[in-house]
PDB file of N, CA and C in Angstrom:
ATOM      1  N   UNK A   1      10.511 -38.601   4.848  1.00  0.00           N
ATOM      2  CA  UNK A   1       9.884 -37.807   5.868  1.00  0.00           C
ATOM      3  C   UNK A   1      10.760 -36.639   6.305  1.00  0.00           C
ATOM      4  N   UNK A   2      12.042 -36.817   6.306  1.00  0.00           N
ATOM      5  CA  UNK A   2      12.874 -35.720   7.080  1.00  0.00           C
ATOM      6  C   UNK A   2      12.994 -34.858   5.443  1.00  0.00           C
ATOM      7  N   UNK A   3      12.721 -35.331   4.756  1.00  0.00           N
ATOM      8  CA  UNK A   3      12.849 -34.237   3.945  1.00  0.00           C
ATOM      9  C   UNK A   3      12.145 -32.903   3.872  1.00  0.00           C
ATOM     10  N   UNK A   4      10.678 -33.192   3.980  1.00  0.00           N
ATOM     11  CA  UNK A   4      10.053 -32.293   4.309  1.00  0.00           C
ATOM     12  C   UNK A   4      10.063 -31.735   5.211  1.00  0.00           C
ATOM     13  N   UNK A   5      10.588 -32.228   6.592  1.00  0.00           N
ATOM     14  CA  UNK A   5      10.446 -31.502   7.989  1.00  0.00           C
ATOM     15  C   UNK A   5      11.903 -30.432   7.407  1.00  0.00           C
ATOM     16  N   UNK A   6      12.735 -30.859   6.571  1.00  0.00           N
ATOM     17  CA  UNK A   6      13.981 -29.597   6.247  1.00  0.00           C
ATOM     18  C   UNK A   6      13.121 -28.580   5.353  1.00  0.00           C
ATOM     19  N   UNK A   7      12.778 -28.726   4.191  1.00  0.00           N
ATOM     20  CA  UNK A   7      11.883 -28.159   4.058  1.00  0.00           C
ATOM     21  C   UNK A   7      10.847 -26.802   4.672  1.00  0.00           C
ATOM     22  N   UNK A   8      10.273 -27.575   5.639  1.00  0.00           N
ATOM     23  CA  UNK A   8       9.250 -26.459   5.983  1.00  0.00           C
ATOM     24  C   UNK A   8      10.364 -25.810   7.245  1.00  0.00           C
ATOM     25  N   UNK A   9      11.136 -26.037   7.616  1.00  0.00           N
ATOM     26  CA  UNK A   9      12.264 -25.367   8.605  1.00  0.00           C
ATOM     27  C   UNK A   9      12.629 -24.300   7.705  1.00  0.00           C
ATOM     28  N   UNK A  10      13.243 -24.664   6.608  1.00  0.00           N
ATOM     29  CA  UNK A  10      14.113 -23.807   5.377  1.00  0.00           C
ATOM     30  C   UNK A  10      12.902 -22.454   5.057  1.00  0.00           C
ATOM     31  N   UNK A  11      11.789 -22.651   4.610  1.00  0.00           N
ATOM     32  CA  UNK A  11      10.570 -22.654   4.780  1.00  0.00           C
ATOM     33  C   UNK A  11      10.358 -20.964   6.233  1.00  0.00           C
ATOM     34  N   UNK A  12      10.038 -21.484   6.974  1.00  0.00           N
ATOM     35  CA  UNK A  12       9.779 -21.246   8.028  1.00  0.00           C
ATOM     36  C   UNK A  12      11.291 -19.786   8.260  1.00  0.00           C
ATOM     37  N   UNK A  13      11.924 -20.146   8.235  1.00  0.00           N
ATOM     38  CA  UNK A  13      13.467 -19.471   8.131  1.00  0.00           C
ATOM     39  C   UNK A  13      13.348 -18.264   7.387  1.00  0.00           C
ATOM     40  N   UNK A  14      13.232 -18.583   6.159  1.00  0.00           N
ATOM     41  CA  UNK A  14      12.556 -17.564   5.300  1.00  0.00           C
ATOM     42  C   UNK A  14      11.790 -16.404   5.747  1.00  0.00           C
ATOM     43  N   UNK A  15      10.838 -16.768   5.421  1.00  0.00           N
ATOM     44  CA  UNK A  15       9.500 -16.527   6.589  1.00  0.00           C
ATOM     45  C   UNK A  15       9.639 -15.111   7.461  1.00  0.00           C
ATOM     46  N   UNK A  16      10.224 -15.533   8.437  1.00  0.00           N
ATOM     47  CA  UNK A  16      11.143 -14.797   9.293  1.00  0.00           C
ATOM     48  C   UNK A  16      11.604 -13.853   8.946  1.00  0.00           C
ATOM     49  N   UNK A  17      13.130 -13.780   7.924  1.00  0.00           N
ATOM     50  CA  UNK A  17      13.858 -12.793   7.891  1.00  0.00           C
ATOM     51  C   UNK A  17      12.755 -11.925   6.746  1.00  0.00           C
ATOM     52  N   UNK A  18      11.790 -12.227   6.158  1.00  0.00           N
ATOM     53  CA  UNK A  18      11.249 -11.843   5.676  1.00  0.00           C
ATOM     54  C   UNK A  18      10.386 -10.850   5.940  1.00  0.00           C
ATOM     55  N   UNK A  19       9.620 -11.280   6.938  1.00  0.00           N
ATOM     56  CA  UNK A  19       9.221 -10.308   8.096  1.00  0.00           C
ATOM     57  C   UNK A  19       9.065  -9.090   9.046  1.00  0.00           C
ATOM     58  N   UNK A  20      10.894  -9.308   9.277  1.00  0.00           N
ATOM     59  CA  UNK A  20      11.817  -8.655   9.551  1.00  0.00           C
ATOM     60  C   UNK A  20      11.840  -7.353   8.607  1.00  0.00           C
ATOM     61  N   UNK A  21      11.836  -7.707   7.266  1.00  0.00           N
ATOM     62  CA  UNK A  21      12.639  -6.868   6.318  1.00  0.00           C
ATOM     63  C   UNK A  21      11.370  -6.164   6.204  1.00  0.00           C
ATOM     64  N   UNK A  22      10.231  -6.936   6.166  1.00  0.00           N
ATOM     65  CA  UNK A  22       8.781  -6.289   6.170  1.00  0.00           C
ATOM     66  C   UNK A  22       8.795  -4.714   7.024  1.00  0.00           C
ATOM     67  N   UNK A  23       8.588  -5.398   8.262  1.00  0.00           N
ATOM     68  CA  UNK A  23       8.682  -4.665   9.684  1.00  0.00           C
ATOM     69  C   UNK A  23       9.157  -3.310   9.200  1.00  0.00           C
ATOM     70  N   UNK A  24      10.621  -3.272   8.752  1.00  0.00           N
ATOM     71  CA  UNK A  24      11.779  -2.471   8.749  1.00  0.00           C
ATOM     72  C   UNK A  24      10.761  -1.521   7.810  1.00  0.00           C
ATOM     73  N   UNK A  25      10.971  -1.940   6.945  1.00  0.00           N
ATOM     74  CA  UNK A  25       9.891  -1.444   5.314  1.00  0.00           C
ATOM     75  C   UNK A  25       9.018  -0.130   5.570  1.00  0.00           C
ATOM     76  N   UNK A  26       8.073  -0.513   6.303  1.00  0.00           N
ATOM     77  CA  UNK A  26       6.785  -0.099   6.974  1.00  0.00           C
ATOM     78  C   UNK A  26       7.059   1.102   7.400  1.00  0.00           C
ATOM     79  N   UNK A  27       8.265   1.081   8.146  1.00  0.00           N
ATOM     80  CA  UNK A  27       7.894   2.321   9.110  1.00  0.00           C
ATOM     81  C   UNK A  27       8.642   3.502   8.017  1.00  0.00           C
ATOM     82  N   UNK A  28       9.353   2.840   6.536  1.00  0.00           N
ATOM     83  CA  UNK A  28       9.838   4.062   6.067  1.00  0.00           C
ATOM     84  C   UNK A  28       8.607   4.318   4.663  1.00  0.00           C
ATOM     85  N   UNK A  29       7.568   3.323   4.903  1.00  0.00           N
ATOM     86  CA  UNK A  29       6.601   3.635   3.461  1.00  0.00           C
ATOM     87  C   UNK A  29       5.554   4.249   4.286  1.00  0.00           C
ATOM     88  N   UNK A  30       4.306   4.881   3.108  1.00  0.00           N
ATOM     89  CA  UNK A  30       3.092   5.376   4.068  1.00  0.00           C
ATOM     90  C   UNK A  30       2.342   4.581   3.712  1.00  0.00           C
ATOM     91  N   UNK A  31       1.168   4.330   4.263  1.00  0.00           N
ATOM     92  CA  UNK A  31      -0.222   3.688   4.420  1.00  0.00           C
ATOM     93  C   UNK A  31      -0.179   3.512   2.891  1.00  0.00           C
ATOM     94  N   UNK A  32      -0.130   4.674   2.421  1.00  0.00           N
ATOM     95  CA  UNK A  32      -1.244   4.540   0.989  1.00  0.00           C
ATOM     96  C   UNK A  32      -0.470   3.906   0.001  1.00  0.00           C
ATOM     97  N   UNK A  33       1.147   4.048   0.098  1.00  0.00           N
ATOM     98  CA  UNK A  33       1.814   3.151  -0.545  1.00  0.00           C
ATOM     99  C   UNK A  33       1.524   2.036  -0.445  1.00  0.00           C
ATOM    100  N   UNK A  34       1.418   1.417   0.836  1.00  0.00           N
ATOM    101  CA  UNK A  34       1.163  -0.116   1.010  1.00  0.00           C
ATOM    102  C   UNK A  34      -0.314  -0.659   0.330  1.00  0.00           C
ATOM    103  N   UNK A  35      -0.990   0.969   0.342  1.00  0.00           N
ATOM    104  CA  UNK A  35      -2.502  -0.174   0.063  1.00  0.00           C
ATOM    105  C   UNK A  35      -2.114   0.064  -1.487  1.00  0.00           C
ATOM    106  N   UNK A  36      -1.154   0.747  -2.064  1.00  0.00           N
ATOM    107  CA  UNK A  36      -1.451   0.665  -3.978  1.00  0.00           C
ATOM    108  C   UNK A  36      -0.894  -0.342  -4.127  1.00  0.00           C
ATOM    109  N   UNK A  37       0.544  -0.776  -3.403  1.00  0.00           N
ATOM    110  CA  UNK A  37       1.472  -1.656  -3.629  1.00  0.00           C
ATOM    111  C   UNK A  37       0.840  -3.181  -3.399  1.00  0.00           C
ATOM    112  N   UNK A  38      -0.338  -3.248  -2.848  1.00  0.00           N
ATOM    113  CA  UNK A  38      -1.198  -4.891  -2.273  1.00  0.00           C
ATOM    114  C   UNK A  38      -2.183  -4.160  -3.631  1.00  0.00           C
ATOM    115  N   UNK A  39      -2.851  -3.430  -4.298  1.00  0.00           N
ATOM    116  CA  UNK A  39      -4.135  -3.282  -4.891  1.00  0.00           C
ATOM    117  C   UNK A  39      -3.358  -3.945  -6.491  1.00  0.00           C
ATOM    118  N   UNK A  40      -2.051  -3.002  -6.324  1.00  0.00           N
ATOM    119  CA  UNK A  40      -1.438  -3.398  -7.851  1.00  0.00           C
ATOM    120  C   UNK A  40      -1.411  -5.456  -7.923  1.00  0.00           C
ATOM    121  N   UNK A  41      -0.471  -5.733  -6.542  1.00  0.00           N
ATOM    122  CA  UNK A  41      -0.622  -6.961  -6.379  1.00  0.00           C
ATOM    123  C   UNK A  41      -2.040  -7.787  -6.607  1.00  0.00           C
ATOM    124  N   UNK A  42      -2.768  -7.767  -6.117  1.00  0.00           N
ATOM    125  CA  UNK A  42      -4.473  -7.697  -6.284  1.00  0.00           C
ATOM    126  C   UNK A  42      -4.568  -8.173  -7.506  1.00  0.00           C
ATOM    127  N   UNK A  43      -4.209  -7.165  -8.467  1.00  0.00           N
ATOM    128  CA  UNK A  43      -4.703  -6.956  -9.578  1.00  0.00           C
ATOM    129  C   UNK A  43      -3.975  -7.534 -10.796  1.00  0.00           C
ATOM    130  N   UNK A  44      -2.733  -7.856 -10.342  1.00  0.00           N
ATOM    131  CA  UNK A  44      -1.607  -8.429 -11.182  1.00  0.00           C
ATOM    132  C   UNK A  44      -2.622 -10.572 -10.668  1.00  0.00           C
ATOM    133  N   UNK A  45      -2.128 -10.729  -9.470  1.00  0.00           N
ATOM    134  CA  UNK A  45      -2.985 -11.908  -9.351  1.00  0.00           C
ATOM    135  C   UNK A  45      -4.147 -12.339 -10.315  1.00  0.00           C
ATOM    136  N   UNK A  46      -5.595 -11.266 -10.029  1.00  0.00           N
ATOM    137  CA  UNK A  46      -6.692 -11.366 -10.519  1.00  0.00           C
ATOM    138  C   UNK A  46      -6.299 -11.859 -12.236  1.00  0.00           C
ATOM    139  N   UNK A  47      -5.692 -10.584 -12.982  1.00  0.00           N
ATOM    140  CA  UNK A  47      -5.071 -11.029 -14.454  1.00  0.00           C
ATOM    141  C   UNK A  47      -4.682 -12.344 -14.645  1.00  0.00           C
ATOM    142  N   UNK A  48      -3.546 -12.742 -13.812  1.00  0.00           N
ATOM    143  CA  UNK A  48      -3.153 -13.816 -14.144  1.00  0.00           C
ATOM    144  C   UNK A  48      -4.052 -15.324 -14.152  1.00  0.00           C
ATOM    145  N   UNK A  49      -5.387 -15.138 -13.356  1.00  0.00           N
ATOM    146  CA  UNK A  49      -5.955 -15.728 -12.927  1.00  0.00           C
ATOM    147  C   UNK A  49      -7.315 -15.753 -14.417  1.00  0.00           C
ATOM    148  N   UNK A  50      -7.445 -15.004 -15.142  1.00  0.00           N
ATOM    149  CA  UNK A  50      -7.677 -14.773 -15.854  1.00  0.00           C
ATOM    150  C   UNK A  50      -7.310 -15.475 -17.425  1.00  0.00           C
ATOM    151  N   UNK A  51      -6.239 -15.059 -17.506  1.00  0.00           N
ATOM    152  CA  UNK A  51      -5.138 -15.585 -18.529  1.00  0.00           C
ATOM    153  C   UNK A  51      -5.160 -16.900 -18.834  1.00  0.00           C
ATOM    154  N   UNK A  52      -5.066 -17.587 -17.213  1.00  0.00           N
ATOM    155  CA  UNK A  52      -5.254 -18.909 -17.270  1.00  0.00           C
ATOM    156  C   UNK A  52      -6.293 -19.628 -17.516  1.00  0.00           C
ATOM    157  N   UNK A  53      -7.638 -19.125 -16.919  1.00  0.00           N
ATOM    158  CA  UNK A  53      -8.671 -19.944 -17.412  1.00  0.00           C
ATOM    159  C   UNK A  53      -9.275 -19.894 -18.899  1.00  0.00           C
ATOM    160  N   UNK A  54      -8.433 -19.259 -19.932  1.00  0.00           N
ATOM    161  CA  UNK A  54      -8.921 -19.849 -21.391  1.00  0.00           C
ATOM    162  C   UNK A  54      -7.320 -20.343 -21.997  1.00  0.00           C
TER     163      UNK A  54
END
């Protein structure tokens, strides 16, 4: 049991500074970067999702 509660702490921790680094990110990218940079993501997902089902 305590394993997982370290886990999702470790988890959770992450998370955070992650966030953070997000936050920071943002205010030096523009809008449209972010929406190619999530569309490419999008689209890299969708493929892979692809790939896998044959």
């Amino acid at each position: 049991m305590w394993f997982g509660v370290r886990v999702a702490i470790i988890l959770a921790e992450k998370k955070v500074a992650v966030a953070r680094f997000e936050a920071r990110l943002s205010h030096n990218v523009s809008e449209a970067w972010i929406v190619r940079l999530l569309a490419i993501g999008l689209a890299l997902v969708a493929i892979r999702l692809l790939i896998a089902s044959f």
